[in-house]
Protein backbone atom coordinates (compact mmCIF):
# COMPACT_ATOMS: atom_id res chain seq x y z
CA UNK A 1 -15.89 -45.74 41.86
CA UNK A 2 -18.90 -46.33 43.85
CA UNK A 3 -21.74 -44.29 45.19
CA UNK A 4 -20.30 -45.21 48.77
CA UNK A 5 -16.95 -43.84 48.26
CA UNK A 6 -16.46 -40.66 50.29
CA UNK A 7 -17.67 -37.47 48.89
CA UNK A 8 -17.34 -35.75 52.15
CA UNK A 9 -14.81 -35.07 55.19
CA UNK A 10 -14.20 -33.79 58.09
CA UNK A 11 -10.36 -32.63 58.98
CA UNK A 12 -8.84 -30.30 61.94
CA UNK A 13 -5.75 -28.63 61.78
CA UNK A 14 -3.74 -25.89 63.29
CA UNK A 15 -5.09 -23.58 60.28
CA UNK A 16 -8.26 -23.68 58.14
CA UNK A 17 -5.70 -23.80 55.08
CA UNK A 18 -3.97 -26.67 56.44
CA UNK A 19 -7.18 -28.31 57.67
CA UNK A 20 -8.82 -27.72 53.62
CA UNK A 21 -5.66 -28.74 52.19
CA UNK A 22 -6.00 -32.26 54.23
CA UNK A 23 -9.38 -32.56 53.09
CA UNK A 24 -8.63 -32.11 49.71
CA UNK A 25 -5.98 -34.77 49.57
CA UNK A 26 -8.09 -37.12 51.38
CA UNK A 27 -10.77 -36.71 48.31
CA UNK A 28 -8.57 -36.10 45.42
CA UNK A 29 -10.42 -32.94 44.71
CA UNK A 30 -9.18 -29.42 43.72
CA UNK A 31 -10.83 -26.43 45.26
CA UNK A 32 -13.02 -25.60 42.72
CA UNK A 33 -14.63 -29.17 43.00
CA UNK A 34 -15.93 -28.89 46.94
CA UNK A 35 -17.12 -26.76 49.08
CA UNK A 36 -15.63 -25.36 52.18
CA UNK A 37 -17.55 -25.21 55.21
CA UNK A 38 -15.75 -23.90 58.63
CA UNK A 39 -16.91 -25.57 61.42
CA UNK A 40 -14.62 -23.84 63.60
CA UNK A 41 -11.09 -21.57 63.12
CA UNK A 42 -9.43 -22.25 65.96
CA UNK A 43 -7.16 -20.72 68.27
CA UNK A 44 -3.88 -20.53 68.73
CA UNK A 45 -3.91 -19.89 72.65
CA UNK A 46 -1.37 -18.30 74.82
CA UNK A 47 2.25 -20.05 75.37
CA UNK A 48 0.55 -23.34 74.56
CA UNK A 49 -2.56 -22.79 76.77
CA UNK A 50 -6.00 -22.59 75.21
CA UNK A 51 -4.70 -23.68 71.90
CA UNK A 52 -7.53 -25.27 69.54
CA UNK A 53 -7.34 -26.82 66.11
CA UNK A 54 -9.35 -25.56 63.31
CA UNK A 55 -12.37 -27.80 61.93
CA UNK A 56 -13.26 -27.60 58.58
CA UNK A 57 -16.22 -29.70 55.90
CA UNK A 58 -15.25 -30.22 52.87
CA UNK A 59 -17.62 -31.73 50.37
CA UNK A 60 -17.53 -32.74 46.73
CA UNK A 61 -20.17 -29.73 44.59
CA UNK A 62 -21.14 -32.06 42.01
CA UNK A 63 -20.59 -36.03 42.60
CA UNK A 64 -21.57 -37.38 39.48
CA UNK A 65 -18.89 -34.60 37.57
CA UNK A 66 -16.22 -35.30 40.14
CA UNK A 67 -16.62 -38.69 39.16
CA UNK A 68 -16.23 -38.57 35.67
CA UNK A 69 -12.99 -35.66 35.40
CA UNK A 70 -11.74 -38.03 38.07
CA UNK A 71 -11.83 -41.31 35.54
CA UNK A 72 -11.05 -39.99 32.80
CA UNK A 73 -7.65 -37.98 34.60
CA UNK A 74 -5.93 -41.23 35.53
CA UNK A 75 -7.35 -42.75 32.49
CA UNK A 76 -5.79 -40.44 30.40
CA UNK A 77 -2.86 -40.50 32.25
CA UNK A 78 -2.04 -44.16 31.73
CA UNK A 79 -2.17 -43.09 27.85
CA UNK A 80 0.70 -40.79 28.46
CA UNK A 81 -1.69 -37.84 27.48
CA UNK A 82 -1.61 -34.73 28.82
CA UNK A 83 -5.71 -33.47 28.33
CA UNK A 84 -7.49 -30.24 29.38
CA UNK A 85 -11.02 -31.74 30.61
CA UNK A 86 -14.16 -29.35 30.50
CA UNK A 87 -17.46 -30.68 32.13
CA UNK A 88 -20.97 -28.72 31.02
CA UNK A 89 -23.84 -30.17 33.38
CA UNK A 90 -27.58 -29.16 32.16
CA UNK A 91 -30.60 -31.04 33.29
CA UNK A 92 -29.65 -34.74 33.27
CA UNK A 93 -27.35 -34.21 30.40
CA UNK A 94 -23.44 -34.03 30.68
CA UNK A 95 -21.53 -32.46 28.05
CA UNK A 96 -17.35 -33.30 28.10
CA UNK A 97 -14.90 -32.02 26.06
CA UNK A 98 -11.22 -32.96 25.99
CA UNK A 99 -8.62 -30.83 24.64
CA UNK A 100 -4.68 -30.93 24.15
CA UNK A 101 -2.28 -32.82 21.67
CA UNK A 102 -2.13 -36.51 20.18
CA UNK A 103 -6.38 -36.06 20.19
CA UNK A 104 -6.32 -38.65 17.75
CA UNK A 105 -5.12 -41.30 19.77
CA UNK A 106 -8.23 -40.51 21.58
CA UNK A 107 -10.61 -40.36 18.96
CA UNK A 108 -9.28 -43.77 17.78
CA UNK A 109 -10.23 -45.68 14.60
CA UNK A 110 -13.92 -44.40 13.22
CA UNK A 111 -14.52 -42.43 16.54
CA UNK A 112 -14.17 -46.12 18.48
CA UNK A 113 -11.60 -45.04 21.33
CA UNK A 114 -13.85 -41.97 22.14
CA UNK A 115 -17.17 -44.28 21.98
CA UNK A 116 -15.08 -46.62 24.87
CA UNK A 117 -14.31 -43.54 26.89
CA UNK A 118 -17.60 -42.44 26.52
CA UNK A 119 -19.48 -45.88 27.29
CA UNK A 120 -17.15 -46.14 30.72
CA UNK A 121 -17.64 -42.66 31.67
CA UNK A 122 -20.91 -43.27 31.94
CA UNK A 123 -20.87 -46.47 33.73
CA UNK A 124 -19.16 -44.36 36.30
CA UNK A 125 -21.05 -41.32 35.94
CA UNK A 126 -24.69 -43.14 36.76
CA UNK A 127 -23.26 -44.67 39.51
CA UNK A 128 -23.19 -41.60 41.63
CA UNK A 129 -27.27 -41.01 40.80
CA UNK A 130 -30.45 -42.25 41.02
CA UNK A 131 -31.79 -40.58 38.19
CA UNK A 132 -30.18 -41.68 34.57
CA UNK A 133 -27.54 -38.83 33.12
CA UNK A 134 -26.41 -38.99 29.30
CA UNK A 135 -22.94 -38.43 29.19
CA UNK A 136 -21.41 -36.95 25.45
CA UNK A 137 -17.60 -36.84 25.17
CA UNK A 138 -16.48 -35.05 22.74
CA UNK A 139 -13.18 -33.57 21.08
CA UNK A 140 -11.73 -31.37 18.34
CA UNK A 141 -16.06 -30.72 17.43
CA UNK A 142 -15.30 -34.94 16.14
CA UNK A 143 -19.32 -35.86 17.02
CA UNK A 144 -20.30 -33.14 14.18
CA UNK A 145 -17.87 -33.82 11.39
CA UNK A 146 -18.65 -37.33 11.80
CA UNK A 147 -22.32 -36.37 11.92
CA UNK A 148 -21.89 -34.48 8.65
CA UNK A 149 -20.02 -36.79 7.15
CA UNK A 150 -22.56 -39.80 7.44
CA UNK A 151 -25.60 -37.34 6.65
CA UNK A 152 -23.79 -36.75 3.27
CA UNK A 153 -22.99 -40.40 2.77
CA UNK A 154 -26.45 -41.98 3.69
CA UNK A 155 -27.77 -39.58 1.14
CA UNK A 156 -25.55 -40.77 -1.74
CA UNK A 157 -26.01 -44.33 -1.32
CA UNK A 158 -29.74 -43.74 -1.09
CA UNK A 159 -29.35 -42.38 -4.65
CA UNK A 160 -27.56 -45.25 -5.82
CA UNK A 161 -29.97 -47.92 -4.02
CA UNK A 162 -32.88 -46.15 -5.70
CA UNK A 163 -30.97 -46.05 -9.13
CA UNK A 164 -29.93 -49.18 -9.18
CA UNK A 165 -32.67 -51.20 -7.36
CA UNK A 166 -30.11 -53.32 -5.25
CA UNK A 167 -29.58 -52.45 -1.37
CA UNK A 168 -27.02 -51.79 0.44
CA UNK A 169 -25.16 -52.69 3.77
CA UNK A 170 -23.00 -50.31 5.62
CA UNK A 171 -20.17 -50.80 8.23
CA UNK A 172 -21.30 -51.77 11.83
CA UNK A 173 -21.66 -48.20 13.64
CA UNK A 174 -22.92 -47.64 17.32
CA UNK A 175 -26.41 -46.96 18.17
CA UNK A 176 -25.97 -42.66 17.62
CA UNK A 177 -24.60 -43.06 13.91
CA UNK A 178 -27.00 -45.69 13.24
CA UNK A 179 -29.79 -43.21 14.28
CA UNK A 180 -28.41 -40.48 11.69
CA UNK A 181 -28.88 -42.92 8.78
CA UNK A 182 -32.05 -43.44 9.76
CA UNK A 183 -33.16 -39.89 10.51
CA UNK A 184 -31.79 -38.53 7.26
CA UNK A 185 -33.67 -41.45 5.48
CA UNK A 186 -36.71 -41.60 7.00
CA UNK A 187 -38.65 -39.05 4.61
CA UNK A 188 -36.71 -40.10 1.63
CA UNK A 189 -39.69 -41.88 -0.63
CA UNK A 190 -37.58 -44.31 -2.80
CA UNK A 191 -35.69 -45.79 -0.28
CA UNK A 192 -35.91 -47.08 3.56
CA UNK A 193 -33.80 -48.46 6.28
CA UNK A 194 -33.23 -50.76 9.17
CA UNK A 195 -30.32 -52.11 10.86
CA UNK A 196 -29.62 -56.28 11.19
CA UNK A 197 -27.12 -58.08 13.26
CA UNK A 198 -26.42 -57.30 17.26
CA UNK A 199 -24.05 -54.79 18.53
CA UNK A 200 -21.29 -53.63 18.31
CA UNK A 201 -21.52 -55.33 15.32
CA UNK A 202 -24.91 -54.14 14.00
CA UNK A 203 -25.13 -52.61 10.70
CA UNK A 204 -27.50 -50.24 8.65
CA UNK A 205 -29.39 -51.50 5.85
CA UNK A 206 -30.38 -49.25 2.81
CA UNK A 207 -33.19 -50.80 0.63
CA UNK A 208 -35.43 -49.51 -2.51
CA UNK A 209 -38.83 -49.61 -1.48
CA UNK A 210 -39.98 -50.06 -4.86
CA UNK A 211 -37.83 -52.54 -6.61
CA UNK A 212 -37.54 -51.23 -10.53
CA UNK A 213 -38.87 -54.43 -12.97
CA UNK A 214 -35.82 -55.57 -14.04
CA UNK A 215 -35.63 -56.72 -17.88
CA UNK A 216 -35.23 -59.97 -19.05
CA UNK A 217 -32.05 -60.37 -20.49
CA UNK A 218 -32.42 -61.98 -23.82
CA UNK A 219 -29.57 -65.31 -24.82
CA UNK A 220 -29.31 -66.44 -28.34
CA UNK A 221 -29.54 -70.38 -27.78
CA UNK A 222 -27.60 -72.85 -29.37
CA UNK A 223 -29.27 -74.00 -32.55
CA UNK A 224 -29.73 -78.10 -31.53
CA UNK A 225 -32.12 -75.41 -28.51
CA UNK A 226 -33.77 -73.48 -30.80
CA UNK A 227 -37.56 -75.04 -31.02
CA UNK A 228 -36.81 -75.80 -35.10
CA UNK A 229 -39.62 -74.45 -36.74
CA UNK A 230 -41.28 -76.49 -39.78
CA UNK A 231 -39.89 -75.45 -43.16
CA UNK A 232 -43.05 -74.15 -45.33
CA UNK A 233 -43.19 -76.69 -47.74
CA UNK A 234 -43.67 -74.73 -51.15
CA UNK A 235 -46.29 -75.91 -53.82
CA UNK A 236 -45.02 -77.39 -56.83
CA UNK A 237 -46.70 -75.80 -59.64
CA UNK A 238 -47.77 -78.46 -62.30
CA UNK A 239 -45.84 -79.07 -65.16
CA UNK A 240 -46.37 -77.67 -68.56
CA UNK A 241 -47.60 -79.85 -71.18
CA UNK A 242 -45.53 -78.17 -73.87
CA UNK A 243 -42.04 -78.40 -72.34
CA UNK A 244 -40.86 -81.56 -72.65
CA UNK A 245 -39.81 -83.89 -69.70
CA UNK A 246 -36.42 -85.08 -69.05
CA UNK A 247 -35.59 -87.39 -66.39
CA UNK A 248 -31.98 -87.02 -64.29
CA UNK A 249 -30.98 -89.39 -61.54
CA UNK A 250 -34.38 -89.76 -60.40
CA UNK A 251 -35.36 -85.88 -60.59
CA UNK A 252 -37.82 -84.60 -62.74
CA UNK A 253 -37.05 -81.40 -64.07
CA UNK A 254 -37.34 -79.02 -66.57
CA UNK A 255 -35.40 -79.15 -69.77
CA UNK A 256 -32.10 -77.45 -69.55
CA UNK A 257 -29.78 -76.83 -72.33
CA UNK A 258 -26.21 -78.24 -70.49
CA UNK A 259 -28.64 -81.93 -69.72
CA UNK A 260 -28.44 -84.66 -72.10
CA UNK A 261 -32.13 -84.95 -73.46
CA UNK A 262 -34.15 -88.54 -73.19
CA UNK A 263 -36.53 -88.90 -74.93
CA UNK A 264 -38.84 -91.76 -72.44
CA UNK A 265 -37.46 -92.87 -68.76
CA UNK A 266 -36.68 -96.58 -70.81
CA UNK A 267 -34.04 -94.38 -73.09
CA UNK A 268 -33.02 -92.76 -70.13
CA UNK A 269 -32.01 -96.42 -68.22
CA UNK A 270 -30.42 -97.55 -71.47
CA UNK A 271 -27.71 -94.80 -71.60
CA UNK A 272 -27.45 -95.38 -67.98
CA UNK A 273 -27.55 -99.19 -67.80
CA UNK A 274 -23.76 -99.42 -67.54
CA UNK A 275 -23.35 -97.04 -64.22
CA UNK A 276 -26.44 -99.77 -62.28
């Protein structure tokens, strides 16, 4: 649908019904989307003499609404779905909402469908003006649950980036969800946000701004990794004259009563002489 396409006509007919009725075929239009304006009523003459057709203008009220409630009528049609369209026009922004049964199929997957509708409405809708409209469909109040919905769960992954220290990455969301995250996030003063990738598959990123020092996590190493610290050699403490010395396989040590006693270290080999 262009901005060329015929938004207003000109028919003549033997009645200004019949005339209006042609002119609304011709546009596709119901009577509550033109206006009427009679050019002339005609006349119906005397047995067939001075007869005159009726002229009437009809011309689409609002182009840019037309256009849309026309789209999405045949659009919706194709889908088998039978939907009640209401069109709200303020300023340069255009409110739609669609009512009837099966909205679901409309809302689609995570609001997708609707976002589809809404992107191609638009398309349409700013071709019939030189001055940029929003367009916001809407249905079954889905644009504020959703709304609600993501305020609530920015809010409790912020508390578990900020707990934990470790950011998170959400699903990729359109540009109006992705601006909820950040609006509900941007005062918050443990966390921020910022979105990577490019669309549709850009996503919201939820990261501490202060990154908790994390502790060092302690291993017990293997003992051959252990740095093997030198034994503390202890101080042998002189002998005492008065006990006397015995001599074992090689050690000196004090007497003991279960050791066989020598005497000198040449007794000592003697007894031994037989294990050399």
């Amino acid at each position: 649908m262009s901005r060329s396409q015929k938004r207003k006509t000109r028919t003549s007919a033997k009645s200004v019904d019949e005339a209006v009725s042609l002119a609304l075929a011709e546009l596709g239009a119901e009577n509550d989307d033109v206006n009427i304006e009679i050019v002339d009523e005609g006349a119906k003459g005397f047995l067939g003499l001075g007869a005159k057709d009726a002229v009437v203008d009809v011309s689409i009220k609002d182009a840019p609404a037309f256009a849309a409630k026309q789209f999405l009528s045949r659009l919706l049609a194709a889908m088998d779905l039978t939907v009640d369209i209401n069109i709200k026009c303020e300023d340069n922004l255009m409110t739609i909402d669609l009512s009837g049964d099966n909205m679901g199929i409309v809302i689609g997957k995570r609001g997708d469908t609707l976002d589809s509708l809404q992107y191609l409405a638009s398309l349409i809708v700013n071709q019939e003006t030189d001055e940029y409209i929003k367009v916001t469909i809407d249905t079954e109040n889905y644009r504020a649950k959703r709304a609600e919905a993501l305020t609530s769960l920015s809010q409790r992954l912020a508390d578990k980036v900020a707990r934990t220290g470790k950011k998170f990455t959400l699903e990729p969301m359109n540009p109006y969800e992705r601006r909820i995250i950040h609006a509900n996030l941007q005062d918050n003063e443990q966390v921020t946000t910022f979105s990577i990738g490019e669309d549709p598959y850009r996503r919201v990123v939820i990261a501490p701004k202060n990154r908790p020092q994390q502790r060092r996590r302690s291993f017990n190493r293997r003992p051959s990794q252990q740095a093997q610290k030198p034994k503390k050699q202890q101080s042998q403490k002189p002998l005492d004259p008065s006990i006397p010395t015995t001599y074992k396989a090689g050690y000196t040590i004090n007497k003991r009563p279960e050791t066989k006693d020598f005497k000198s270290f040449d007794e000592y080999l003697e007894a031994h002489k037989n294990d050399i």
